[in-house]
PDB file of N, CA and C in Angstrom:
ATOM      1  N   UNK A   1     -11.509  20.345  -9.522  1.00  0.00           N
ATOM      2  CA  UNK A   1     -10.750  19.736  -8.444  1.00  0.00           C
ATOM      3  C   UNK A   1      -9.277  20.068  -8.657  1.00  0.00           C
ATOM      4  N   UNK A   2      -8.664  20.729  -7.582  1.00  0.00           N
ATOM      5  CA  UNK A   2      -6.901  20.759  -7.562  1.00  0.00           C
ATOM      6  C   UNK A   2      -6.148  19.531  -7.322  1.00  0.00           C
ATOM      7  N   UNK A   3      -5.141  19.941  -7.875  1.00  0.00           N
ATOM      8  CA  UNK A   3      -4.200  18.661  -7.905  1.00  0.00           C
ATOM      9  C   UNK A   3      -4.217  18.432  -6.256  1.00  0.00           C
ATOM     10  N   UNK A   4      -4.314  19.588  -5.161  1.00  0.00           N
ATOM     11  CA  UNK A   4      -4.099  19.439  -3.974  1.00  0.00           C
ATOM     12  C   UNK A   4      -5.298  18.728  -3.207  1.00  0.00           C
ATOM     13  N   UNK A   5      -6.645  18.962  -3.875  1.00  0.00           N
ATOM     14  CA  UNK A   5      -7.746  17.964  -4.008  1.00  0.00           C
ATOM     15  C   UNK A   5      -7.408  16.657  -3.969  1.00  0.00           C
ATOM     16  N   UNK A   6      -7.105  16.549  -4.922  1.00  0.00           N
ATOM     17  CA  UNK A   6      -6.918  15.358  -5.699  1.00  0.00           C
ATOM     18  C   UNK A   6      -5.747  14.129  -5.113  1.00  0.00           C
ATOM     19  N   UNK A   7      -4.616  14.763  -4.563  1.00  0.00           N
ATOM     20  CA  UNK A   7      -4.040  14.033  -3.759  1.00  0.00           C
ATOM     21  C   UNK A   7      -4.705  13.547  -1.968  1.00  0.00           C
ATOM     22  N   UNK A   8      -5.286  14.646  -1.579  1.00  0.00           N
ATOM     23  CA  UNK A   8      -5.978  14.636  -0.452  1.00  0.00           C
ATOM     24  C   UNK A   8      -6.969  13.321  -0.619  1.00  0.00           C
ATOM     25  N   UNK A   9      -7.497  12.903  -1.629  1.00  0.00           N
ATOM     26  CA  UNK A   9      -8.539  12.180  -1.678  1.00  0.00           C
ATOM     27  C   UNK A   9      -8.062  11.021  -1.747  1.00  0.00           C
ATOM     28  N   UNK A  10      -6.971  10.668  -2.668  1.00  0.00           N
ATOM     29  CA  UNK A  10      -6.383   9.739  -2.805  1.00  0.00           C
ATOM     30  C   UNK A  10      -5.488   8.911  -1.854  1.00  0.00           C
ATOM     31  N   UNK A  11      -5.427  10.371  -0.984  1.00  0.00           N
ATOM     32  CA  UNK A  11      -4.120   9.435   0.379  1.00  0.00           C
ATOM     33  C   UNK A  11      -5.119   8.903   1.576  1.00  0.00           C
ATOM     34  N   UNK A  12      -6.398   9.750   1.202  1.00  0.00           N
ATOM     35  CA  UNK A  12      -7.935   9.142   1.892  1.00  0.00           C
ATOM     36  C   UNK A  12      -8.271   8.106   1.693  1.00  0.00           C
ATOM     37  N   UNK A  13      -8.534   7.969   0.698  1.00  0.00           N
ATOM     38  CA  UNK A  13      -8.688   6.399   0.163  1.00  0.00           C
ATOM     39  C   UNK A  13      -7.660   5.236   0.368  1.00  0.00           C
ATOM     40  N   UNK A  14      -6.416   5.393   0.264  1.00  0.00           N
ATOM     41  CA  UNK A  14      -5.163   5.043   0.716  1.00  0.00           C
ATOM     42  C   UNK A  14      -5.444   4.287   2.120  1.00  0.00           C
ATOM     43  N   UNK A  15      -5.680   5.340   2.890  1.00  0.00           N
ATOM     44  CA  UNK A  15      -6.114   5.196   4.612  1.00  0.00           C
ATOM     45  C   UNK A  15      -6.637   4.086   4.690  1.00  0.00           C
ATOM     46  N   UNK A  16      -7.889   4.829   4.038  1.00  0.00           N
ATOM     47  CA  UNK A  16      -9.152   3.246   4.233  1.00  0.00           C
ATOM     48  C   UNK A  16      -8.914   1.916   3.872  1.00  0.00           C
ATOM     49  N   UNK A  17      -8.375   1.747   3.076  1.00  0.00           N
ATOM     50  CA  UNK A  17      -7.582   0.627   2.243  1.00  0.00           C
ATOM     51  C   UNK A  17      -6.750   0.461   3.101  1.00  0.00           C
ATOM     52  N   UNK A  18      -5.896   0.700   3.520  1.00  0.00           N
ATOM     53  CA  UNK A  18      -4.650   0.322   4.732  1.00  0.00           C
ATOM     54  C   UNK A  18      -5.082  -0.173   5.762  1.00  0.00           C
ATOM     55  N   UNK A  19      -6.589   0.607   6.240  1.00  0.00           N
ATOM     56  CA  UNK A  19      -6.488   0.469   7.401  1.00  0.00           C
ATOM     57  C   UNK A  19      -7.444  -1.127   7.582  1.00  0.00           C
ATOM     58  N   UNK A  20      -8.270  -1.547   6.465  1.00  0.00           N
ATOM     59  CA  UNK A  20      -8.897  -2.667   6.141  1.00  0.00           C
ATOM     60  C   UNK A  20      -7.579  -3.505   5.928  1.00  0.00           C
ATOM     61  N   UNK A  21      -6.425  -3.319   5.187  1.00  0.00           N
ATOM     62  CA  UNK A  21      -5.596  -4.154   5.619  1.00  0.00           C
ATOM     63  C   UNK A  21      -5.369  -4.935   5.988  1.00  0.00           C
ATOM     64  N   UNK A  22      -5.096  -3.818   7.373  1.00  0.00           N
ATOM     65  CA  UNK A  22      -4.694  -4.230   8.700  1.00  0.00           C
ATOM     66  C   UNK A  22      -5.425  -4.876   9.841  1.00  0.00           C
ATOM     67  N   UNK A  23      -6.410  -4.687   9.618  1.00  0.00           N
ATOM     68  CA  UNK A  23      -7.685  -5.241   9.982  1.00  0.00           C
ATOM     69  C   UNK A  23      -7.629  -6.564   9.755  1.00  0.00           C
ATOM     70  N   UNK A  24      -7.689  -6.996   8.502  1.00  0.00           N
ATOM     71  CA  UNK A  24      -7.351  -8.194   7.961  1.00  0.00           C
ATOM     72  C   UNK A  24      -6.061  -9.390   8.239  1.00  0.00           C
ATOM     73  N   UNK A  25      -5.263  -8.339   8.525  1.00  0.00           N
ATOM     74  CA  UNK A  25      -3.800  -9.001   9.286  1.00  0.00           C
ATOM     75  C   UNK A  25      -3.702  -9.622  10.279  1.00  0.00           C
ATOM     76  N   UNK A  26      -4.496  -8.383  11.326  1.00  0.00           N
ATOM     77  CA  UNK A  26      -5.078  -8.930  12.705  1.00  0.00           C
ATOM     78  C   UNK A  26      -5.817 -10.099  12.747  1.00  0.00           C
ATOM     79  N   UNK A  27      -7.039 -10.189  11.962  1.00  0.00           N
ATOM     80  CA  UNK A  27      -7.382 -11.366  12.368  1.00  0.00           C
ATOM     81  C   UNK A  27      -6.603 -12.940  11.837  1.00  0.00           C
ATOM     82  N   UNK A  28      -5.998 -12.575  10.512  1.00  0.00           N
ATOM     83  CA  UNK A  28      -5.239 -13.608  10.050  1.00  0.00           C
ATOM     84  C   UNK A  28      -4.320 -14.180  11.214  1.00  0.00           C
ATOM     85  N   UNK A  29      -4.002 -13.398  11.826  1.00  0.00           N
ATOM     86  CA  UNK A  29      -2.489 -13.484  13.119  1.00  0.00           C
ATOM     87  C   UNK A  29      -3.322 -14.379  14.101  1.00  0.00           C
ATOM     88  N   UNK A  30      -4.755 -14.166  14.534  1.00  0.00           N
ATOM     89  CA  UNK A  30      -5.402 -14.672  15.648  1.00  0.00           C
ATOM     90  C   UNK A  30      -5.938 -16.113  15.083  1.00  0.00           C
ATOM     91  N   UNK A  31      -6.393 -16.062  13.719  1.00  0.00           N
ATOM     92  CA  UNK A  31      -6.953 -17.118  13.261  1.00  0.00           C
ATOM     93  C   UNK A  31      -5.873 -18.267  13.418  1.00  0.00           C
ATOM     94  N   UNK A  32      -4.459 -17.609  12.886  1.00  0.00           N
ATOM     95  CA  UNK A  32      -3.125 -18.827  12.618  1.00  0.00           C
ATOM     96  C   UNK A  32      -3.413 -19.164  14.125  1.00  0.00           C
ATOM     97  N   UNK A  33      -3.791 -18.806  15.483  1.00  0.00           N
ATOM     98  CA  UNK A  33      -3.080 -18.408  16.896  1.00  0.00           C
ATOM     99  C   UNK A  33      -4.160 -19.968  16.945  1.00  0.00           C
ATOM    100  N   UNK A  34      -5.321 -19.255  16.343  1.00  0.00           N
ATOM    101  CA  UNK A  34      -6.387 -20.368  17.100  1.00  0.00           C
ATOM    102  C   UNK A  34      -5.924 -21.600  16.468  1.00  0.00           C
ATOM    103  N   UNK A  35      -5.533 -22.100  15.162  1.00  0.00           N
ATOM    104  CA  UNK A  35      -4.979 -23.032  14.187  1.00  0.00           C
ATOM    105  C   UNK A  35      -4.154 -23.724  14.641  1.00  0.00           C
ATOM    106  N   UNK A  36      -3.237 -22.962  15.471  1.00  0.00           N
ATOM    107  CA  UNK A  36      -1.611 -23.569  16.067  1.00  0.00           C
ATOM    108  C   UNK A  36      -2.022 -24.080  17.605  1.00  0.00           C
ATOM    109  N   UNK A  37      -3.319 -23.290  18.541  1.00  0.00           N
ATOM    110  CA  UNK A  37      -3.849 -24.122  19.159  1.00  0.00           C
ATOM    111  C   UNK A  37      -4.465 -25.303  19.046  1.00  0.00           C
ATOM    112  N   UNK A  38      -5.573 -25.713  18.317  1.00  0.00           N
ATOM    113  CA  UNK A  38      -5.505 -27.338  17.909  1.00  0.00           C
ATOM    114  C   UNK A  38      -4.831 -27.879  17.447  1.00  0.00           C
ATOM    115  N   UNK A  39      -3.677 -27.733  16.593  1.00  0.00           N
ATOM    116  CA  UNK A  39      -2.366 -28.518  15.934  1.00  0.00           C
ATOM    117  C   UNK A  39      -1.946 -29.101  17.623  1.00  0.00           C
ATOM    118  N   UNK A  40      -1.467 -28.138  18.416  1.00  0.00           N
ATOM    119  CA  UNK A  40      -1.036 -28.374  19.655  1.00  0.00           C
ATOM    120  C   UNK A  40      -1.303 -29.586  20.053  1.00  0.00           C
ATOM    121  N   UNK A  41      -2.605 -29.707  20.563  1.00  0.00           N
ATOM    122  CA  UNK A  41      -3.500 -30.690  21.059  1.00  0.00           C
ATOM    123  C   UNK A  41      -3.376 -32.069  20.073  1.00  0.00           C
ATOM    124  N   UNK A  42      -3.235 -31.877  18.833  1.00  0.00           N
ATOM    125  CA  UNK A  42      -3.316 -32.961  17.550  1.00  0.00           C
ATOM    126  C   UNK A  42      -1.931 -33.705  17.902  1.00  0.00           C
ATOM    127  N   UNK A  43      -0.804 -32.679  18.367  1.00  0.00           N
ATOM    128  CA  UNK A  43       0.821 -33.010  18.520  1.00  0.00           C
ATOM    129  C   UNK A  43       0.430 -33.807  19.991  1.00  0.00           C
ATOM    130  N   UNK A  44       0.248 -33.132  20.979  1.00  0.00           N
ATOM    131  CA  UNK A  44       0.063 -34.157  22.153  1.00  0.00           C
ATOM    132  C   UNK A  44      -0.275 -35.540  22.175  1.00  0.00           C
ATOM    133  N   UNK A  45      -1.701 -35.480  21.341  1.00  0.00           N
ATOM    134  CA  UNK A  45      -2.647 -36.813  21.019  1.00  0.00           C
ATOM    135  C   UNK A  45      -1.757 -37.590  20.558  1.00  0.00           C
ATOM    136  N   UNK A  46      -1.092 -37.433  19.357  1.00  0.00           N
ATOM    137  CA  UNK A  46       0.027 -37.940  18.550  1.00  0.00           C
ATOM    138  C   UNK A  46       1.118 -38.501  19.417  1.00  0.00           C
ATOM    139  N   UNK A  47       1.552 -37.480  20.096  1.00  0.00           N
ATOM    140  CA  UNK A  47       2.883 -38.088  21.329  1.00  0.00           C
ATOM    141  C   UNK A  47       2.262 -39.224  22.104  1.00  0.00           C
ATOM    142  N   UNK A  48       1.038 -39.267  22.742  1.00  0.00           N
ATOM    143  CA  UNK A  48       0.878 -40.093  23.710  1.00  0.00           C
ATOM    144  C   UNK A  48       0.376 -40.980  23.293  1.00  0.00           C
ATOM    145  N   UNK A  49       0.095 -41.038  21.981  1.00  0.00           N
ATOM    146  CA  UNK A  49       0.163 -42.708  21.273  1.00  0.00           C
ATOM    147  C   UNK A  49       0.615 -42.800  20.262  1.00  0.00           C
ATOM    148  N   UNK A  50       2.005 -42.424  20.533  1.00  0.00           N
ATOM    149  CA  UNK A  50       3.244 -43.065  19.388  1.00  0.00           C
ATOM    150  C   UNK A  50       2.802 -43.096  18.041  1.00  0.00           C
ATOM    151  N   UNK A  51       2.269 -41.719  17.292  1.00  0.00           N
ATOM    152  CA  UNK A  51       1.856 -41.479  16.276  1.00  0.00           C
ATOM    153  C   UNK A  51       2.833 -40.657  15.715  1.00  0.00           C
ATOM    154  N   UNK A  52       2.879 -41.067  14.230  1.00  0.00           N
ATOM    155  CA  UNK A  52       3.974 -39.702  13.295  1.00  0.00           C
ATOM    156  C   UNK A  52       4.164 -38.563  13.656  1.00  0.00           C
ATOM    157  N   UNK A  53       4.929 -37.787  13.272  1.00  0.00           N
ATOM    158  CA  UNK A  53       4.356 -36.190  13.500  1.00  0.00           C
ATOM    159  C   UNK A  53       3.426 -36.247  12.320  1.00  0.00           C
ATOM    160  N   UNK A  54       4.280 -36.541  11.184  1.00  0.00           N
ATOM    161  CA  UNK A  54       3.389 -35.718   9.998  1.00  0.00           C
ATOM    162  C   UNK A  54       2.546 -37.023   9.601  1.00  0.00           C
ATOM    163  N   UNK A  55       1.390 -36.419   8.704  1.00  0.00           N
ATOM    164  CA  UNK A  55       0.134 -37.163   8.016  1.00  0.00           C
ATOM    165  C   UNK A  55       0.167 -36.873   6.440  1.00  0.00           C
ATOM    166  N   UNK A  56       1.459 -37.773   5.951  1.00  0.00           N
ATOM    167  CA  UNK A  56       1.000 -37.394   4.280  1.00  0.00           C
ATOM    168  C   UNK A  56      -0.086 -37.038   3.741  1.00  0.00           C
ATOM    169  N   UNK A  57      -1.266 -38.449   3.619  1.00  0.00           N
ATOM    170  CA  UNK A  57      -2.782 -38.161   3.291  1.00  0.00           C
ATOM    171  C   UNK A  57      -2.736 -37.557   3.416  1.00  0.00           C
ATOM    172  N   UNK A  58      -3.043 -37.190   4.809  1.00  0.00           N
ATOM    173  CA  UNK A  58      -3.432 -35.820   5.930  1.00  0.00           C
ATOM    174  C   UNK A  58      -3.456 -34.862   5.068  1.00  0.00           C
ATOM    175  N   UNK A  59      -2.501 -34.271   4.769  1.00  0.00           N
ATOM    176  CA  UNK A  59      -1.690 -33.048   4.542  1.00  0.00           C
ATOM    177  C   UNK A  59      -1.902 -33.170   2.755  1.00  0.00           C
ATOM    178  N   UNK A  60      -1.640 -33.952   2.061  1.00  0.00           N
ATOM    179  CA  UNK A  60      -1.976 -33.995   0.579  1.00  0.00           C
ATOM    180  C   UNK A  60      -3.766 -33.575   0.327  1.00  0.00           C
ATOM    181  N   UNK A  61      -4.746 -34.203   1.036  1.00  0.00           N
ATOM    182  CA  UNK A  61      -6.364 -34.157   1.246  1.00  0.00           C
ATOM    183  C   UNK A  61      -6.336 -32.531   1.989  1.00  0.00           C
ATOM    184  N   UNK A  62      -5.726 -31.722   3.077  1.00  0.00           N
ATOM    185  CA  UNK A  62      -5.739 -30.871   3.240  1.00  0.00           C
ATOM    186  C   UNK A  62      -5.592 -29.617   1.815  1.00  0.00           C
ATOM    187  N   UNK A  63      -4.316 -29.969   1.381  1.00  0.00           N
ATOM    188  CA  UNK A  63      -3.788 -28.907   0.339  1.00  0.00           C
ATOM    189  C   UNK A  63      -4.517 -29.450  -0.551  1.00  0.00           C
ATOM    190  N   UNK A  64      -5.197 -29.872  -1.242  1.00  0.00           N
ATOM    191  CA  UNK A  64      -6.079 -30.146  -2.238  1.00  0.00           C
ATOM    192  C   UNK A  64      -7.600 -29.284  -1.576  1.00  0.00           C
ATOM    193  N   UNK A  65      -7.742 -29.611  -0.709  1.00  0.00           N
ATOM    194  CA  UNK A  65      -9.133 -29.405   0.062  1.00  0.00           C
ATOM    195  C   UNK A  65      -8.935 -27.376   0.351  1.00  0.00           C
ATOM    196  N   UNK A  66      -7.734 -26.542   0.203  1.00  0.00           N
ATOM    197  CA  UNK A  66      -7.552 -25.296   0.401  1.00  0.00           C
ATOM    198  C   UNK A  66      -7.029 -24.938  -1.207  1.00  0.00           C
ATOM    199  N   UNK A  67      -6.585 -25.853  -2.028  1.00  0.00           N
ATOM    200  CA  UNK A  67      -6.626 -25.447  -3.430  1.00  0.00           C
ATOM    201  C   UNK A  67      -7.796 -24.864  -4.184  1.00  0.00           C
ATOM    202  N   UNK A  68      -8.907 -25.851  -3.730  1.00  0.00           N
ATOM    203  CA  UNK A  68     -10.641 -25.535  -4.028  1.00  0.00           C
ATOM    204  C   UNK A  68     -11.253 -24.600  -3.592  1.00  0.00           C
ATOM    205  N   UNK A  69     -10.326 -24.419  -2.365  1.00  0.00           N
ATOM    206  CA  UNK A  69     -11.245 -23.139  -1.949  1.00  0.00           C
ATOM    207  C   UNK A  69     -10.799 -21.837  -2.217  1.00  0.00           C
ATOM    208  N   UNK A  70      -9.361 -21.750  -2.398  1.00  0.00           N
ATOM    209  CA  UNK A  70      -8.558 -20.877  -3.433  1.00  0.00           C
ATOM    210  C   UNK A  70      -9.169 -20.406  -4.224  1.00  0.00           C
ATOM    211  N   UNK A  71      -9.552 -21.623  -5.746  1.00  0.00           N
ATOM    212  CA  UNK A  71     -10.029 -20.916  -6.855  1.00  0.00           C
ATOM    213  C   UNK A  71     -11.513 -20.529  -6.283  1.00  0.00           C
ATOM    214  N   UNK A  72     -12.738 -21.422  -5.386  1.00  0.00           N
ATOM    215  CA  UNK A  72     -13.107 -20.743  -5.233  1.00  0.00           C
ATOM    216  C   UNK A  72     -13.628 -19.271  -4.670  1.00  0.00           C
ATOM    217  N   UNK A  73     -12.414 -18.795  -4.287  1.00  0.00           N
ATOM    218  CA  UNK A  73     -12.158 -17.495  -3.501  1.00  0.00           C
ATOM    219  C   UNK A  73     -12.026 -16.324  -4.501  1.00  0.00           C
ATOM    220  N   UNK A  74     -11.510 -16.850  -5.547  1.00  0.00           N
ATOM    221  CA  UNK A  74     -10.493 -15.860  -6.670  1.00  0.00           C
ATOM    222  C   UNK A  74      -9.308 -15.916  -6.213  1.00  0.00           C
ATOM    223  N   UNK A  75      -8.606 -16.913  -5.583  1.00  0.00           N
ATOM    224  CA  UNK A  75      -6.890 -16.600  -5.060  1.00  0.00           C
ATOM    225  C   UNK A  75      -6.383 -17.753  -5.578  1.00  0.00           C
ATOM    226  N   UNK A  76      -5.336 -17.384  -6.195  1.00  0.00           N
ATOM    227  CA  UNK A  76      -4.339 -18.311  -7.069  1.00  0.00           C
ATOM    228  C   UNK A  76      -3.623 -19.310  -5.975  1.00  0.00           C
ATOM    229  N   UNK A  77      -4.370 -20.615  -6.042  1.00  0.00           N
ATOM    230  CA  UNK A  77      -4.671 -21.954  -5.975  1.00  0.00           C
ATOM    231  C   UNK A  77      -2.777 -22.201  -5.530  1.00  0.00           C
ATOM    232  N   UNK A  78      -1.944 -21.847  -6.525  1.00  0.00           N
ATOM    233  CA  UNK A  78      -0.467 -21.953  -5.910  1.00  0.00           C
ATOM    234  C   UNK A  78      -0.115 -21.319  -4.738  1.00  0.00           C
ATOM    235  N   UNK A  79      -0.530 -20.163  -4.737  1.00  0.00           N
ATOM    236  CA  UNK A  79       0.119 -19.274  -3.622  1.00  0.00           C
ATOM    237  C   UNK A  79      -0.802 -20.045  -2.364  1.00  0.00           C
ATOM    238  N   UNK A  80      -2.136 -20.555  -2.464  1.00  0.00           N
ATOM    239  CA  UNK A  80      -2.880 -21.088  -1.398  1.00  0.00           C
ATOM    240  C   UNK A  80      -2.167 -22.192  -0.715  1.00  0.00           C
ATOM    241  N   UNK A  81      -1.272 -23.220  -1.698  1.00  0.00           N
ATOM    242  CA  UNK A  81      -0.664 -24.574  -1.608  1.00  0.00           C
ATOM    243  C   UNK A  81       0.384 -24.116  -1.276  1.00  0.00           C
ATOM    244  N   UNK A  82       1.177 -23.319  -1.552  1.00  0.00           N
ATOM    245  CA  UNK A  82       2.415 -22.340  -1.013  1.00  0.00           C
ATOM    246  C   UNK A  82       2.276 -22.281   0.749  1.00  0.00           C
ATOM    247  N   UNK A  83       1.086 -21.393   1.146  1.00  0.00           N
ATOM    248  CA  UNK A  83       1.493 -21.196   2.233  1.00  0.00           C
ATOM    249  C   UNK A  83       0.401 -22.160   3.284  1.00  0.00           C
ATOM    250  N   UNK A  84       0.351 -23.295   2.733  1.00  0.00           N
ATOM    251  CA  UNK A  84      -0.473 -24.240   3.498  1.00  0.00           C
ATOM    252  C   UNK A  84       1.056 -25.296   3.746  1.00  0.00           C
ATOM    253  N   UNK A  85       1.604 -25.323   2.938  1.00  0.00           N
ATOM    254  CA  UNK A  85       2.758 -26.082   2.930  1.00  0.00           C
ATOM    255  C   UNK A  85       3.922 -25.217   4.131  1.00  0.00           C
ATOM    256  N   UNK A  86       3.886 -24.331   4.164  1.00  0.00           N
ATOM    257  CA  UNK A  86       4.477 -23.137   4.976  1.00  0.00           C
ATOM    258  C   UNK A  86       3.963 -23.876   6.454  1.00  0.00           C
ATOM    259  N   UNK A  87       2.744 -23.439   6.606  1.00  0.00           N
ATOM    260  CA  UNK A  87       2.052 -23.827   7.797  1.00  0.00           C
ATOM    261  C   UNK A  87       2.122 -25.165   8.368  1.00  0.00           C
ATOM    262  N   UNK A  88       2.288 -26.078   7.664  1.00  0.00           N
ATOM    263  CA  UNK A  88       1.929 -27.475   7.323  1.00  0.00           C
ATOM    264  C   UNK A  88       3.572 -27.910   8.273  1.00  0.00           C
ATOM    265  N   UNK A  89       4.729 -27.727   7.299  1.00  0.00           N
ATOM    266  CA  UNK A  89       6.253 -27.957   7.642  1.00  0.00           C
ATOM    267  C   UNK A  89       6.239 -26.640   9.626  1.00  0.00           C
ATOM    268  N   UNK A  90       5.630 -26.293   9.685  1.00  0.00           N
ATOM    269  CA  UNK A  90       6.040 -25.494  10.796  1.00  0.00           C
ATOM    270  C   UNK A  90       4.908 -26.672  12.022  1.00  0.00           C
ATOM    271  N   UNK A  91       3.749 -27.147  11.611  1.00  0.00           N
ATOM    272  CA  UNK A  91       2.984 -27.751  12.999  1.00  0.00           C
ATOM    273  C   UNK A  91       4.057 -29.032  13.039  1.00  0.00           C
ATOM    274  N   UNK A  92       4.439 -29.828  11.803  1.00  0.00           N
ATOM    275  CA  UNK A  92       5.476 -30.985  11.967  1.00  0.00           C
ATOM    276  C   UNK A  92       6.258 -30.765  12.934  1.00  0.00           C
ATOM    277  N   UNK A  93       7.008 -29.939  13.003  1.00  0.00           N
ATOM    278  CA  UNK A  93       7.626 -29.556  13.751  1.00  0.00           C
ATOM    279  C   UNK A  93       7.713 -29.051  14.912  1.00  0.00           C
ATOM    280  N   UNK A  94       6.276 -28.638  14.913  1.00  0.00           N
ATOM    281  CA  UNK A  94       5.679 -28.681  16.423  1.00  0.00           C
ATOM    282  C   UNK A  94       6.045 -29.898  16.870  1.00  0.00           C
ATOM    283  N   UNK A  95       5.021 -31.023  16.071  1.00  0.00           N
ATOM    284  CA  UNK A  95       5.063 -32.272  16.454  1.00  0.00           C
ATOM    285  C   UNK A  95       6.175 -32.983  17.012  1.00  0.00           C
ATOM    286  N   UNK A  96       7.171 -32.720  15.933  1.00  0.00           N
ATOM    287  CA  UNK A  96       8.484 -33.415  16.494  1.00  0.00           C
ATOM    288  C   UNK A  96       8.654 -32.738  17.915  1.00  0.00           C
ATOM    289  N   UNK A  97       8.730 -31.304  18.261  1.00  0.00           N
ATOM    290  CA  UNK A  97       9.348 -31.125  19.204  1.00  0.00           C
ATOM    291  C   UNK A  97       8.469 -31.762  20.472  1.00  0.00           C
ATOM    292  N   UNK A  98       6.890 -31.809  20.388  1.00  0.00           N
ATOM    293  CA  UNK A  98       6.472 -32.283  21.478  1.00  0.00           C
ATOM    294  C   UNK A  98       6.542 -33.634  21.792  1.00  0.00           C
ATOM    295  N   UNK A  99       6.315 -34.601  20.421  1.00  0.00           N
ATOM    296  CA  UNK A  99       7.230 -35.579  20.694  1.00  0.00           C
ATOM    297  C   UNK A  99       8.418 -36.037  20.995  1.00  0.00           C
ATOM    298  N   UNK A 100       9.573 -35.542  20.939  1.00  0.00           N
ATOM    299  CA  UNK A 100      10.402 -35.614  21.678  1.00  0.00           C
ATOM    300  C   UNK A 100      10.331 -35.196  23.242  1.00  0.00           C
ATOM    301  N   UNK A 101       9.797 -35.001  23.679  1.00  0.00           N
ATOM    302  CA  UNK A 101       9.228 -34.323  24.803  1.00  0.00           C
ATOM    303  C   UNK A 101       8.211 -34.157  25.212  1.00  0.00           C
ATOM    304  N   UNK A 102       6.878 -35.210  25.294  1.00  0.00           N
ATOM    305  CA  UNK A 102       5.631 -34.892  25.406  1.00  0.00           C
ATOM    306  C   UNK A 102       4.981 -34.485  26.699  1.00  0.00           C
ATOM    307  N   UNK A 103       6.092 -33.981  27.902  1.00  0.00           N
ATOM    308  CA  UNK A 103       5.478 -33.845  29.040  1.00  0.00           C
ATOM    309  C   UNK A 103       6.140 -32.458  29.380  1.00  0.00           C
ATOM    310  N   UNK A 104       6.894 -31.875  28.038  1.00  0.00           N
ATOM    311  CA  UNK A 104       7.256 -30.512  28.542  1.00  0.00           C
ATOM    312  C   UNK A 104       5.880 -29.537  28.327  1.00  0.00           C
ATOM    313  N   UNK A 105       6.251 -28.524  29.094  1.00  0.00           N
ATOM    314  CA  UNK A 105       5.090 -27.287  28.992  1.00  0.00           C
ATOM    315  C   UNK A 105       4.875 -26.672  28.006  1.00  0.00           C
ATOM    316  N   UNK A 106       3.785 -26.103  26.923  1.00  0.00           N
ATOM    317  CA  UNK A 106       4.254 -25.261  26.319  1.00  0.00           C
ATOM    318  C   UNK A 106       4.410 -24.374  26.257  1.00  0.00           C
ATOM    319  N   UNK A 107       5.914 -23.682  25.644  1.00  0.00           N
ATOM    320  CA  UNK A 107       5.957 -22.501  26.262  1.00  0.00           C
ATOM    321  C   UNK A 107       5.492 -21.008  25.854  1.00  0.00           C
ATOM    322  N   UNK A 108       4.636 -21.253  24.900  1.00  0.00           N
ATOM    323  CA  UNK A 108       3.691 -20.402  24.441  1.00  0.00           C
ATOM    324  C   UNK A 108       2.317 -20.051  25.274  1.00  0.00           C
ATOM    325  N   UNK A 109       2.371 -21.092  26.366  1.00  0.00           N
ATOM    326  CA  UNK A 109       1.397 -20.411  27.427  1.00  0.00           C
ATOM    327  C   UNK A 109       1.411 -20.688  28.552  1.00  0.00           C
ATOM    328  N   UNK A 110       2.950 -20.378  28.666  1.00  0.00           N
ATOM    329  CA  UNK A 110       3.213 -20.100  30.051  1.00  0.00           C
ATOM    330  C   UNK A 110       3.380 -20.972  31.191  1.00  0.00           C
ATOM    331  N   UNK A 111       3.584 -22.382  30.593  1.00  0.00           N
ATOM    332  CA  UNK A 111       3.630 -23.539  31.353  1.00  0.00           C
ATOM    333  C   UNK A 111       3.214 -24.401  30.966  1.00  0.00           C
TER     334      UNK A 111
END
């Protein structure tokens, strides 16, 4: 095999690997899409009967409940609690905003 082989195969493999990726990205992007759609609905429910935004429990029983499934995934249990906490501080804030406003549109779909 030539070195010119040998790179050919490797930027092949490269591909495939990239392109599974990306694959993977995509659906992560649609999964958050579908996620941030029921949060939505959770923020409304919440507005129209004078509920918190946020759910300590809630949210402590969540990140414990994606820690477990972390290790059992093989994915380091921090980085899982990392970006559940990420996700977590961004629907609050959904919340707040629809509570402050529970009869505006949202404008993520168009009315």
């Amino acid at each position: 095999m030539t070195t010119r082989d040998f790179d050919t195969d490797i930027r092949a493999e490269l591909d495939r690997l990239r392109g599974s990726i990306d694959n993977i990205d995509a659906a992560v992007v649609h999964m958050l899409a579908e996620r941030f759609k029921c949060t939505q609905q959770v923020g409304l429910l919440k507005a129209q009967h004078q509920l918190p935004p946020a759910d300590p429990e809630r949210e402590a029983r969540q990140i414990e409940r994606l820690r477990q499934l972390a290790e059992s995934a093989k994915l380091d249990p921090a980085f899982a609690e990392k970006l559940l906490n990420f996700i977590i501080a961004e629907v609050i804030r959904h919340h707040e905003t629809i509570a402050a406003n529970p009869d505006a549109p949202d404008p993520r779909h168009g009315g």
